[in-house]
C-alpha atoms as a PDB file:
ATOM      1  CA  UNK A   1     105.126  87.686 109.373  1.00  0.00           C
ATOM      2  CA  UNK A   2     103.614  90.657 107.936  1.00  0.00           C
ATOM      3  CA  UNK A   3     102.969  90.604 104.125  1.00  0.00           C
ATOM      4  CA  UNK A   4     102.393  94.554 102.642  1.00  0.00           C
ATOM      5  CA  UNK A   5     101.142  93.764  99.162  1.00  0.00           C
ATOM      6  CA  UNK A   6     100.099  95.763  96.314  1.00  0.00           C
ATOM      7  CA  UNK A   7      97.523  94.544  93.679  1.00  0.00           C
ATOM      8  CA  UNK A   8      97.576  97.027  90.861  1.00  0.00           C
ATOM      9  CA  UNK A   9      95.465  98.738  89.336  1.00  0.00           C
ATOM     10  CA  UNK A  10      92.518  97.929  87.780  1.00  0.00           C
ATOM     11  CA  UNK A  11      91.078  93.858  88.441  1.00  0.00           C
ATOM     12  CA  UNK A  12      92.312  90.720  90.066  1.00  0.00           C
ATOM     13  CA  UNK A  13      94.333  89.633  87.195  1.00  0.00           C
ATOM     14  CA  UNK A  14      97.364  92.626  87.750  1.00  0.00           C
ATOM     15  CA  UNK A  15      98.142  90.553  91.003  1.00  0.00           C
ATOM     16  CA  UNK A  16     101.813  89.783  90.916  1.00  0.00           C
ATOM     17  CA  UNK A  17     102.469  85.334  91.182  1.00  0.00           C
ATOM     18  CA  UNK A  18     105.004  86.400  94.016  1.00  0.00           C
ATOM     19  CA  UNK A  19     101.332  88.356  95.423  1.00  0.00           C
ATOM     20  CA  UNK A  20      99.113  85.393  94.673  1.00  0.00           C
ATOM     21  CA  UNK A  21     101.350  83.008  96.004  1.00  0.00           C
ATOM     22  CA  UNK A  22     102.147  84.734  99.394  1.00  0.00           C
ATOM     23  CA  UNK A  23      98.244  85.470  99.725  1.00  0.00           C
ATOM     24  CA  UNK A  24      97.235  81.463  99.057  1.00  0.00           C
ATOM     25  CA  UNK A  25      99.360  80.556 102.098  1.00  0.00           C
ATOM     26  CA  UNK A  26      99.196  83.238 104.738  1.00  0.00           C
ATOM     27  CA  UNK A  27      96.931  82.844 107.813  1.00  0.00           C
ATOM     28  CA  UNK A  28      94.432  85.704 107.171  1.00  0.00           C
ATOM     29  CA  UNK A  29      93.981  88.807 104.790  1.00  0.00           C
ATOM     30  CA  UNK A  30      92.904  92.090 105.361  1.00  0.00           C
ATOM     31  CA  UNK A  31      92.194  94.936 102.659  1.00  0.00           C
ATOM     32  CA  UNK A  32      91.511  98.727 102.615  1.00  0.00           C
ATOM     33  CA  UNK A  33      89.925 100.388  99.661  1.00  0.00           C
ATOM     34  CA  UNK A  34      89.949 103.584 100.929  1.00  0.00           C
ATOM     35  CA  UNK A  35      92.337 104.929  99.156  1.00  0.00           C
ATOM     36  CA  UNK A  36      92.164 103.166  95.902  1.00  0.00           C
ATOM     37  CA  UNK A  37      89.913 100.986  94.131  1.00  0.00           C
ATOM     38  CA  UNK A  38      90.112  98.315  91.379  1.00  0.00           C
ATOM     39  CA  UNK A  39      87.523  98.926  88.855  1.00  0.00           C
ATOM     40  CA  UNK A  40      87.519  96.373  86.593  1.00  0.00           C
ATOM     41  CA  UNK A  41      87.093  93.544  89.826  1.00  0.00           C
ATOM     42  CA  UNK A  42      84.844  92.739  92.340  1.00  0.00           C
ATOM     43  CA  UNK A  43      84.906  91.659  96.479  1.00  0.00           C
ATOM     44  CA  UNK A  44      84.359  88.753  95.386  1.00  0.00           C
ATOM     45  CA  UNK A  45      86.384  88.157  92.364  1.00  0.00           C
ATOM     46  CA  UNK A  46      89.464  89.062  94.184  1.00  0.00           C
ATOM     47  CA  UNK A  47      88.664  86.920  97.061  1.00  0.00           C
ATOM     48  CA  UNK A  48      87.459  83.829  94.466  1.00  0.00           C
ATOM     49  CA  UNK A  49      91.040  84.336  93.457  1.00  0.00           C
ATOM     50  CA  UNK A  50      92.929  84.131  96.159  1.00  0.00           C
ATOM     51  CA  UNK A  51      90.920  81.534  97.818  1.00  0.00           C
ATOM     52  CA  UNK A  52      90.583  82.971 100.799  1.00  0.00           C
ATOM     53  CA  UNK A  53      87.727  85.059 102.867  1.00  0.00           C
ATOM     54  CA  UNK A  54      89.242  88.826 103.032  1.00  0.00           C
ATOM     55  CA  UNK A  55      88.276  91.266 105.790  1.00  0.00           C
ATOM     56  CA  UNK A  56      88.021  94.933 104.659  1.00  0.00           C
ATOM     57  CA  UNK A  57      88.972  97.747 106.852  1.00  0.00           C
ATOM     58  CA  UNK A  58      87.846 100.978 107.287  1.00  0.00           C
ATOM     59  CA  UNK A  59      90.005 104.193 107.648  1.00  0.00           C
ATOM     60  CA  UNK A  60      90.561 104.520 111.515  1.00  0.00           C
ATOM     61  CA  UNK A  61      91.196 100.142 111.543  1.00  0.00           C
ATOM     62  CA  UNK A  62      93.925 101.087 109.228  1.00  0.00           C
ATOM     63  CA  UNK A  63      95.451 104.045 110.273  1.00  0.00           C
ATOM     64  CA  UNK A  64      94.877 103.872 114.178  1.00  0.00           C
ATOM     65  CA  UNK A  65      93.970 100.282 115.146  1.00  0.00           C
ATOM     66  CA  UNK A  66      96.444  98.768 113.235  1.00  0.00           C
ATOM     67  CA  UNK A  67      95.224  94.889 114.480  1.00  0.00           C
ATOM     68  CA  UNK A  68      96.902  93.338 111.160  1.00  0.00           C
ATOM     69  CA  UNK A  69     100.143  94.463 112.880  1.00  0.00           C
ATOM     70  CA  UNK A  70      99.597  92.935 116.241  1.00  0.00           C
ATOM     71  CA  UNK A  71      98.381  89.348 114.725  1.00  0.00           C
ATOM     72  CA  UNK A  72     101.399  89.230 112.543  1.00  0.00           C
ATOM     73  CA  UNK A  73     103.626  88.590 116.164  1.00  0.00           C
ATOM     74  CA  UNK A  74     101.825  85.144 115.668  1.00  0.00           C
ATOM     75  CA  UNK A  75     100.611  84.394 112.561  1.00  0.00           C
ATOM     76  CA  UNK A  76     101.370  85.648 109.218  1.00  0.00           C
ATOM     77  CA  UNK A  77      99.098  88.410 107.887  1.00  0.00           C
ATOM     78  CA  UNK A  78      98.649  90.024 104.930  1.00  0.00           C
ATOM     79  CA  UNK A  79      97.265  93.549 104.271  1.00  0.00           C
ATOM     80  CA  UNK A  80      96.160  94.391 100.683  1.00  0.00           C
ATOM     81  CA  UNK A  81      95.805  97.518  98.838  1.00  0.00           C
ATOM     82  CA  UNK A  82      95.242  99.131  95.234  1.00  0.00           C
ATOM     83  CA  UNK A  83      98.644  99.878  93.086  1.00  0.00           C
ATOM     84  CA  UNK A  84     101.712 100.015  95.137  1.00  0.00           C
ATOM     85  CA  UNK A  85     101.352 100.222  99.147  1.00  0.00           C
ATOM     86  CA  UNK A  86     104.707 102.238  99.451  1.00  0.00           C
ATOM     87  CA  UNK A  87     103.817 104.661  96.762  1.00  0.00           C
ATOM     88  CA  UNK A  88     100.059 105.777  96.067  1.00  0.00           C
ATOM     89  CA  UNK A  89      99.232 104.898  99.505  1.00  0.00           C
ATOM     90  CA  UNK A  90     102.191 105.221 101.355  1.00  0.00           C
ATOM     91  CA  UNK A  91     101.479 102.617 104.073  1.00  0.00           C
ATOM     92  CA  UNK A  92     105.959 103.329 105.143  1.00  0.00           C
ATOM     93  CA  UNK A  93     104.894 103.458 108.788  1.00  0.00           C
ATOM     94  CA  UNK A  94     103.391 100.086 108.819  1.00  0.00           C
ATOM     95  CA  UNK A  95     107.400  98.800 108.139  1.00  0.00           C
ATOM     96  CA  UNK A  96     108.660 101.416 110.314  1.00  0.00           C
ATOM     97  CA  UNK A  97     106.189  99.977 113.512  1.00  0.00           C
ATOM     98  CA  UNK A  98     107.016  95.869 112.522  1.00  0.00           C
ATOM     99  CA  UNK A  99     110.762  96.995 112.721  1.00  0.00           C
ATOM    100  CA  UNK A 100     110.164  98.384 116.244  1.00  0.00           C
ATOM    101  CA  UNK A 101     108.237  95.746 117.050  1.00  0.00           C
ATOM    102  CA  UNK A 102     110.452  92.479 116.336  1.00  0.00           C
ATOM    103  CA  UNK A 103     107.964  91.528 113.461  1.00  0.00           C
ATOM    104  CA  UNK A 104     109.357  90.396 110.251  1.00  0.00           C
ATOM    105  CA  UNK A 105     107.801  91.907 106.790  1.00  0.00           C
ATOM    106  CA  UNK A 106     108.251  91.595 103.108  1.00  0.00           C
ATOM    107  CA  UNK A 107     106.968  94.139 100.620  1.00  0.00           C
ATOM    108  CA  UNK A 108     104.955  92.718  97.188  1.00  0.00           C
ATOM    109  CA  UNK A 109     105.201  95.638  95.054  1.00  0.00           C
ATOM    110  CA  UNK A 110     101.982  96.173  92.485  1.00  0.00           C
ATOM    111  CA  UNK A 111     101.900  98.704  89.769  1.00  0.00           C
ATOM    112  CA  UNK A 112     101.766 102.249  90.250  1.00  0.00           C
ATOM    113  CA  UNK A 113      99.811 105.178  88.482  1.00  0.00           C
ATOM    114  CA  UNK A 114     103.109 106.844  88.944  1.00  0.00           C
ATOM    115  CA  UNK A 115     104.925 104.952  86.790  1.00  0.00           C
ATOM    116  CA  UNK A 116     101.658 103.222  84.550  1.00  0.00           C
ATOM    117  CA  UNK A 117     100.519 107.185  83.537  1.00  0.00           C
ATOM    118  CA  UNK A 118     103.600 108.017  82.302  1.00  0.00           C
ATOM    119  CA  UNK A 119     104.479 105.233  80.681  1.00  0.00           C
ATOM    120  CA  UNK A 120     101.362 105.375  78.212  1.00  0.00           C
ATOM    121  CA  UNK A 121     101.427 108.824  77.647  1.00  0.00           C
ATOM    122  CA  UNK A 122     104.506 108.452  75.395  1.00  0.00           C
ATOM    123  CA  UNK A 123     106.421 110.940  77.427  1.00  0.00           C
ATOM    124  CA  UNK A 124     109.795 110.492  78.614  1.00  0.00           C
ATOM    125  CA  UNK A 125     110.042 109.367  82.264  1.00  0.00           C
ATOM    126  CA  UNK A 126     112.842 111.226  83.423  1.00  0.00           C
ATOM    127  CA  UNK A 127     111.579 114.389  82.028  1.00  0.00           C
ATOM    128  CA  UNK A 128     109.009 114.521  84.730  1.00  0.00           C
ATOM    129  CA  UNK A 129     109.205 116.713  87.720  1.00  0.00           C
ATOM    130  CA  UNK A 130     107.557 117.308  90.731  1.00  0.00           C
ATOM    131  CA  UNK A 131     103.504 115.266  90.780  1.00  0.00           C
ATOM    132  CA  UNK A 132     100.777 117.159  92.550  1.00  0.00           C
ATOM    133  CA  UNK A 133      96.966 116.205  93.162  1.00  0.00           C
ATOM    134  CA  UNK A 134      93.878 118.067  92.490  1.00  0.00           C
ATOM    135  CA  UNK A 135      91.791 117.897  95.428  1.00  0.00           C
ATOM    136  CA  UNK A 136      87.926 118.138  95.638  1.00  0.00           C
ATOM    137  CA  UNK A 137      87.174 121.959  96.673  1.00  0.00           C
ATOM    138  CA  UNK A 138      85.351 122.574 100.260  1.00  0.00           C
ATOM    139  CA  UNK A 139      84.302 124.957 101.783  1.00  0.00           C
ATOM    140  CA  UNK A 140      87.373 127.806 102.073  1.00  0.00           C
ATOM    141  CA  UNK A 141      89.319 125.107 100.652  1.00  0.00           C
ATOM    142  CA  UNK A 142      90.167 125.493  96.922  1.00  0.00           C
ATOM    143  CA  UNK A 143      94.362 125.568  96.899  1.00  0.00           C
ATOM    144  CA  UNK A 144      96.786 126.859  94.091  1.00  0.00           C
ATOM    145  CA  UNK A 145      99.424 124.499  94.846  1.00  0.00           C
ATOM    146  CA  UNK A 146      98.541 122.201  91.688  1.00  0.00           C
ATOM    147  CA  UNK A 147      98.470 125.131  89.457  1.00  0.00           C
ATOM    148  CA  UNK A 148     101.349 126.369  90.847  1.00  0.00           C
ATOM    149  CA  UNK A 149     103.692 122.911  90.817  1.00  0.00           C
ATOM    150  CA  UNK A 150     102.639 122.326  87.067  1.00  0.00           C
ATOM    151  CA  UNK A 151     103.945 125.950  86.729  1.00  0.00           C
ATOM    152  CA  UNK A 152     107.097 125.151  88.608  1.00  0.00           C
ATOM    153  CA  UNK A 153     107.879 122.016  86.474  1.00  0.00           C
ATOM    154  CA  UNK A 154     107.196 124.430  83.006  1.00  0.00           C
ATOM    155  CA  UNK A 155     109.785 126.230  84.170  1.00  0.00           C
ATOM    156  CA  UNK A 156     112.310 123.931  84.208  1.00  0.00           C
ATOM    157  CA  UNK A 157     110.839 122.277  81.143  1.00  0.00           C
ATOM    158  CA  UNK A 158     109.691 119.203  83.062  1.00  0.00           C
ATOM    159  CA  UNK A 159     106.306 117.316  82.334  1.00  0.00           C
ATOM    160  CA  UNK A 160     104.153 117.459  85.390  1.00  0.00           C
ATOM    161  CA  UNK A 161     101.568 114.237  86.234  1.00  0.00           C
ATOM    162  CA  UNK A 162      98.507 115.044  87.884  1.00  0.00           C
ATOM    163  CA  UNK A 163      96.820 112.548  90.240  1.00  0.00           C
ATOM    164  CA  UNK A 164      93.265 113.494  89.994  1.00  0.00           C
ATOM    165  CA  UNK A 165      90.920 113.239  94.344  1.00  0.00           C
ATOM    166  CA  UNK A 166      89.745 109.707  95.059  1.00  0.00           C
ATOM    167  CA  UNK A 167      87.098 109.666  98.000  1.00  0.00           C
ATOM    168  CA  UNK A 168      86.553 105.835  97.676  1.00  0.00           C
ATOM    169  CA  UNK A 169      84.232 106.350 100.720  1.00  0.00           C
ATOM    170  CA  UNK A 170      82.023 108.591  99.325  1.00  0.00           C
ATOM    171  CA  UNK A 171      81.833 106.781  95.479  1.00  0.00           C
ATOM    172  CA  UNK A 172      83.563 109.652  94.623  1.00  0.00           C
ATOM    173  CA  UNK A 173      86.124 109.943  91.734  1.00  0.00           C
ATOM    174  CA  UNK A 174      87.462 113.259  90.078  1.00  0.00           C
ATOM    175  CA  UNK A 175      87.179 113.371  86.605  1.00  0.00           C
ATOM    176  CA  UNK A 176      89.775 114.645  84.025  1.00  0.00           C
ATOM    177  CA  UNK A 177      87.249 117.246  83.138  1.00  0.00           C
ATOM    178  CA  UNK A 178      86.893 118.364  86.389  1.00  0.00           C
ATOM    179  CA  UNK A 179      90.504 118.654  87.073  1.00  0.00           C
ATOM    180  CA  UNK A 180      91.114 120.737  84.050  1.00  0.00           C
ATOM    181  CA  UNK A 181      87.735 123.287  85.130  1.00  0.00           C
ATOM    182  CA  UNK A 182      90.213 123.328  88.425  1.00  0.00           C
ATOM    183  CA  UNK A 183      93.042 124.722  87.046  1.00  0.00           C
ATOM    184  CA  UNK A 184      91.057 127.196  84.640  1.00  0.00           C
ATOM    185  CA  UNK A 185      89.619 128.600  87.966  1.00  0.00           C
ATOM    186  CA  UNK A 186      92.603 128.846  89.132  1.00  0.00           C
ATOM    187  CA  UNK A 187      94.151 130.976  86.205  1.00  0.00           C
ATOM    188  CA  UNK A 188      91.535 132.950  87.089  1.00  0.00           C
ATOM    189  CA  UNK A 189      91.789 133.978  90.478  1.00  0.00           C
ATOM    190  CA  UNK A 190      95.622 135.013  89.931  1.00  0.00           C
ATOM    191  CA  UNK A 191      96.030 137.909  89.985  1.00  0.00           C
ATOM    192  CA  UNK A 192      99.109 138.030  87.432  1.00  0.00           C
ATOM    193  CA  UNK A 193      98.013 136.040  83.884  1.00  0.00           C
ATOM    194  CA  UNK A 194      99.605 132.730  84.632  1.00  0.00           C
ATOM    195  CA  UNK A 195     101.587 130.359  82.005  1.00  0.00           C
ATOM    196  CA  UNK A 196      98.536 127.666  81.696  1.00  0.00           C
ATOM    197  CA  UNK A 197      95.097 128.899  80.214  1.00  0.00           C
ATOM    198  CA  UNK A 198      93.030 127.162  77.565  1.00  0.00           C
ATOM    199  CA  UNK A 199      95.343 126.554  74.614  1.00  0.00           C
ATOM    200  CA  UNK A 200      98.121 124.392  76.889  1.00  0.00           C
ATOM    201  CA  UNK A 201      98.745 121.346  75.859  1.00  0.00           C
ATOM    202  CA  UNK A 202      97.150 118.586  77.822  1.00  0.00           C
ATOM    203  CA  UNK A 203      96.804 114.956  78.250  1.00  0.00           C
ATOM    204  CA  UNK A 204      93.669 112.852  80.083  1.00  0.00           C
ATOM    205  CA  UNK A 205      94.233 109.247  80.878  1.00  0.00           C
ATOM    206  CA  UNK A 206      91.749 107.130  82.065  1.00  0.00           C
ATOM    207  CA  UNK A 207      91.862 103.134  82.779  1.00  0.00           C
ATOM    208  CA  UNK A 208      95.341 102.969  82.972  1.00  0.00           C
ATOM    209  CA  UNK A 209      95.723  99.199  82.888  1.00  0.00           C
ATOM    210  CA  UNK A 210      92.427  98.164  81.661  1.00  0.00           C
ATOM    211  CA  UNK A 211      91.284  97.248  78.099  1.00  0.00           C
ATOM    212  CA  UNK A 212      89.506 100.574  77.115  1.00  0.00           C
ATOM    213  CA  UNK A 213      92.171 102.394  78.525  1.00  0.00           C
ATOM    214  CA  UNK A 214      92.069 105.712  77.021  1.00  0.00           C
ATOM    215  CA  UNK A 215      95.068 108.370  76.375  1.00  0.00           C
ATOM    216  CA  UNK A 216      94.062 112.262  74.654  1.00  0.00           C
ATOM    217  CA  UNK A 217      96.036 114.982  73.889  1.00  0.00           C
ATOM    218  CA  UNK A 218      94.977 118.138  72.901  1.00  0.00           C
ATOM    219  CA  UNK A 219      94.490 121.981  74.512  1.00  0.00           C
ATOM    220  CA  UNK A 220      93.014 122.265  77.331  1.00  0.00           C
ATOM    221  CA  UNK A 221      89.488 124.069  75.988  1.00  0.00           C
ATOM    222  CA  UNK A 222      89.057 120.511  73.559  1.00  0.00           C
ATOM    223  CA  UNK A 223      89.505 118.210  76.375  1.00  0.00           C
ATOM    224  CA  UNK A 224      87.484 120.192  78.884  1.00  0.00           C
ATOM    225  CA  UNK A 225      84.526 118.646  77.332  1.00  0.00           C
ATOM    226  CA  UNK A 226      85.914 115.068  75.734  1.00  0.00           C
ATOM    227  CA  UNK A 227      84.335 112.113  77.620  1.00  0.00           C
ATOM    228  CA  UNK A 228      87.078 109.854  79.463  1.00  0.00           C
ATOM    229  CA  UNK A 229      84.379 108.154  80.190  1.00  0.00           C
ATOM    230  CA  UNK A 230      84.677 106.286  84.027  1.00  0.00           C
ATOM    231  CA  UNK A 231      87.281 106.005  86.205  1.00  0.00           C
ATOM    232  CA  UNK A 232      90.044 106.371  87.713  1.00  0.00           C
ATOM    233  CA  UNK A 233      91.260 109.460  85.399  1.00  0.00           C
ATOM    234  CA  UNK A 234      94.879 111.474  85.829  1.00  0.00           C
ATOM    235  CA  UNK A 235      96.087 114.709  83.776  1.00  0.00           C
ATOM    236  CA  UNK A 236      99.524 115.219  82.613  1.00  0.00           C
ATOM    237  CA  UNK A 237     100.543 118.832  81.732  1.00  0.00           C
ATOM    238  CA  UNK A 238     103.674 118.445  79.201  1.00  0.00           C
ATOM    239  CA  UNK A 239     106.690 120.170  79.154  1.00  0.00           C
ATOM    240  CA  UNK A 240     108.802 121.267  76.269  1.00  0.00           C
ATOM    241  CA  UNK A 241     108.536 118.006  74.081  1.00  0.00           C
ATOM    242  CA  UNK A 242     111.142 115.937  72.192  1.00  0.00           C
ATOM    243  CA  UNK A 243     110.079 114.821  68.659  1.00  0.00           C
ATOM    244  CA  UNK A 244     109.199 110.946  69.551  1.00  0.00           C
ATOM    245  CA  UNK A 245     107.057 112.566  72.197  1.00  0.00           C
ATOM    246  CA  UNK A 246     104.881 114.257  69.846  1.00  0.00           C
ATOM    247  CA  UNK A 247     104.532 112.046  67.355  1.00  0.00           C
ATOM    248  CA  UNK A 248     103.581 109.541  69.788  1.00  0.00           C
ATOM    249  CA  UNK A 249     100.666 112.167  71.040  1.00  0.00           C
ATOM    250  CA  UNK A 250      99.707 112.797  67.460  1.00  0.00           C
ATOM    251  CA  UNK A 251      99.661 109.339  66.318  1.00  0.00           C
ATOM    252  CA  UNK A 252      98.218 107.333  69.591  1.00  0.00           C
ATOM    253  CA  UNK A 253      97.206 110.019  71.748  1.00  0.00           C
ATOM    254  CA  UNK A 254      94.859 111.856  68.890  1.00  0.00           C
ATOM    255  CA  UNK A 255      97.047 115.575  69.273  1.00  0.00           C
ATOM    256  CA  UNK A 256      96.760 118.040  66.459  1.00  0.00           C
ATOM    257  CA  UNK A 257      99.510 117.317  64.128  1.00  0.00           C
ATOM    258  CA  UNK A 258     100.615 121.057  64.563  1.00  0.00           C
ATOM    259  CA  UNK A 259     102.024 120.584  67.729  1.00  0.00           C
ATOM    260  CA  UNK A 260     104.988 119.011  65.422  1.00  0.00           C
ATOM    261  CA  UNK A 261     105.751 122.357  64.117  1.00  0.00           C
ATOM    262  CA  UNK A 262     107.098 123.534  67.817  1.00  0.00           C
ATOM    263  CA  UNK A 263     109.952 120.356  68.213  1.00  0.00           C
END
């Protein structure tokens, strides 16, 4: 049996009982961090939980190797990941392979950022269109495709969410200020004006699912500067906004009260 299971998103405590349970009694556990990374838990705390030894993976393991699949024919193997496997980190193919291969699997769904961010913002989940990522630049690679979806979603008066570049490998994690310095440069290299610039509204969440989680609203040019403090931070660009939504930005989210004035 193969066991695909999510843990959340921030420490050892967002692991589901269906999650702990299925972890306590399966033969061996693997992890990759790769993509995600629980910040408010150790190695060890998650394996002290779990009572059980867990073997990380890197990259290629995971996405070429793909042992955890092959033991699962005989013994029943779980592979672990930050928030939800089918969503942030879209480990599909893993399913799609034990299907082909005779090998039965169960899903333990954890948390998502797609669903957590929202959520706390205050805004209205189905008013939320199309979510795009903000990548690290390279070299010759610096695309307008996040600029452009968030300008997409205005259109139709939708809210757009912002995933923010994780390189877990590197101890790399974008910040909300960087993200926003993205965009700006992007305005800037259109060559026609653009719909976002320095007084759109804005929100930077950081935490999500931790303590000192950490929600502000406000243009872009005040929270180009505001510290989020550590990670992992996401960005949500707002649409047009309904009256509980503002209020809820104004009173928990710390928004100028004038943005009242436009609902």
């Amino acid at each position: 049996m193969f066991y695909l299971i999510g843990l959340g998103l921030f420490d050892e405590k967002d692991i589901s009982l269906k999650g702990l349970e299925a972890l306590k009694n399966v033969d061996k556990v693997y992890a990759e961090f790769f993509t995600s990374h629980l910040f408010g838990s150790s190695f060890e705390a998650i394996e002290e939980t779990i009572g059980k030894k867990i073997e990380v993976l890197v990259r290629n393991e995971v996405e070429e190797e793909r042992k955890f699949i092959d033991e699962a024919k005989d013994k029943d193997i779980a592979l672990i990941t930050g928030g939800d496997p089918l969503i942030a980190t879209t480990h599909s193919d893993f399913l799609v392979t034990c299907s082909k291969r005779g090998i039965p699997y169960e899903v333990i769904h954890g948390f998502s950022i797609l669903s957590s961010a929202p959520a706390i913002s205050g805004l209205q989940g189905y008013k939320f269109g199309k979510v795009t990522t903000i990548p690290f630049p390279d070299h010759n690679f610096y695309p307008k495709s996040p600029y452009l979806t968030i300008e997409e979603n205005l259109k139709m008066d939708l809210h757009t969410l912002v995933l923010l570049d994780i390189q877990a490998h590197n101890n790399r994690y974008m910040t909300v200020n960087e993200g926003l310095e993205y965009l700006m440069n992007i305005k800037e290299s259109l060559e026609d004006e653009g719909s976002i610039d320095e007084d759109t509204l804005a929100v930077g969440i950081a935490r999500v699912g931790s303590k000192d989680v950490v929600v502000q609203a406000g243009k872009i040019s005040e929270l180009i500067d505001f510290d989020f403090g550590g990670p992992l931070h996401c960005l949500i660009i707002p649409s047009k906004l309904h009256i509980v939504e503002a209020e809820y930005l104004v009173e928990i989210a710390g928004a100028d009260s004038s943005i009242l004035d436009d609902v």
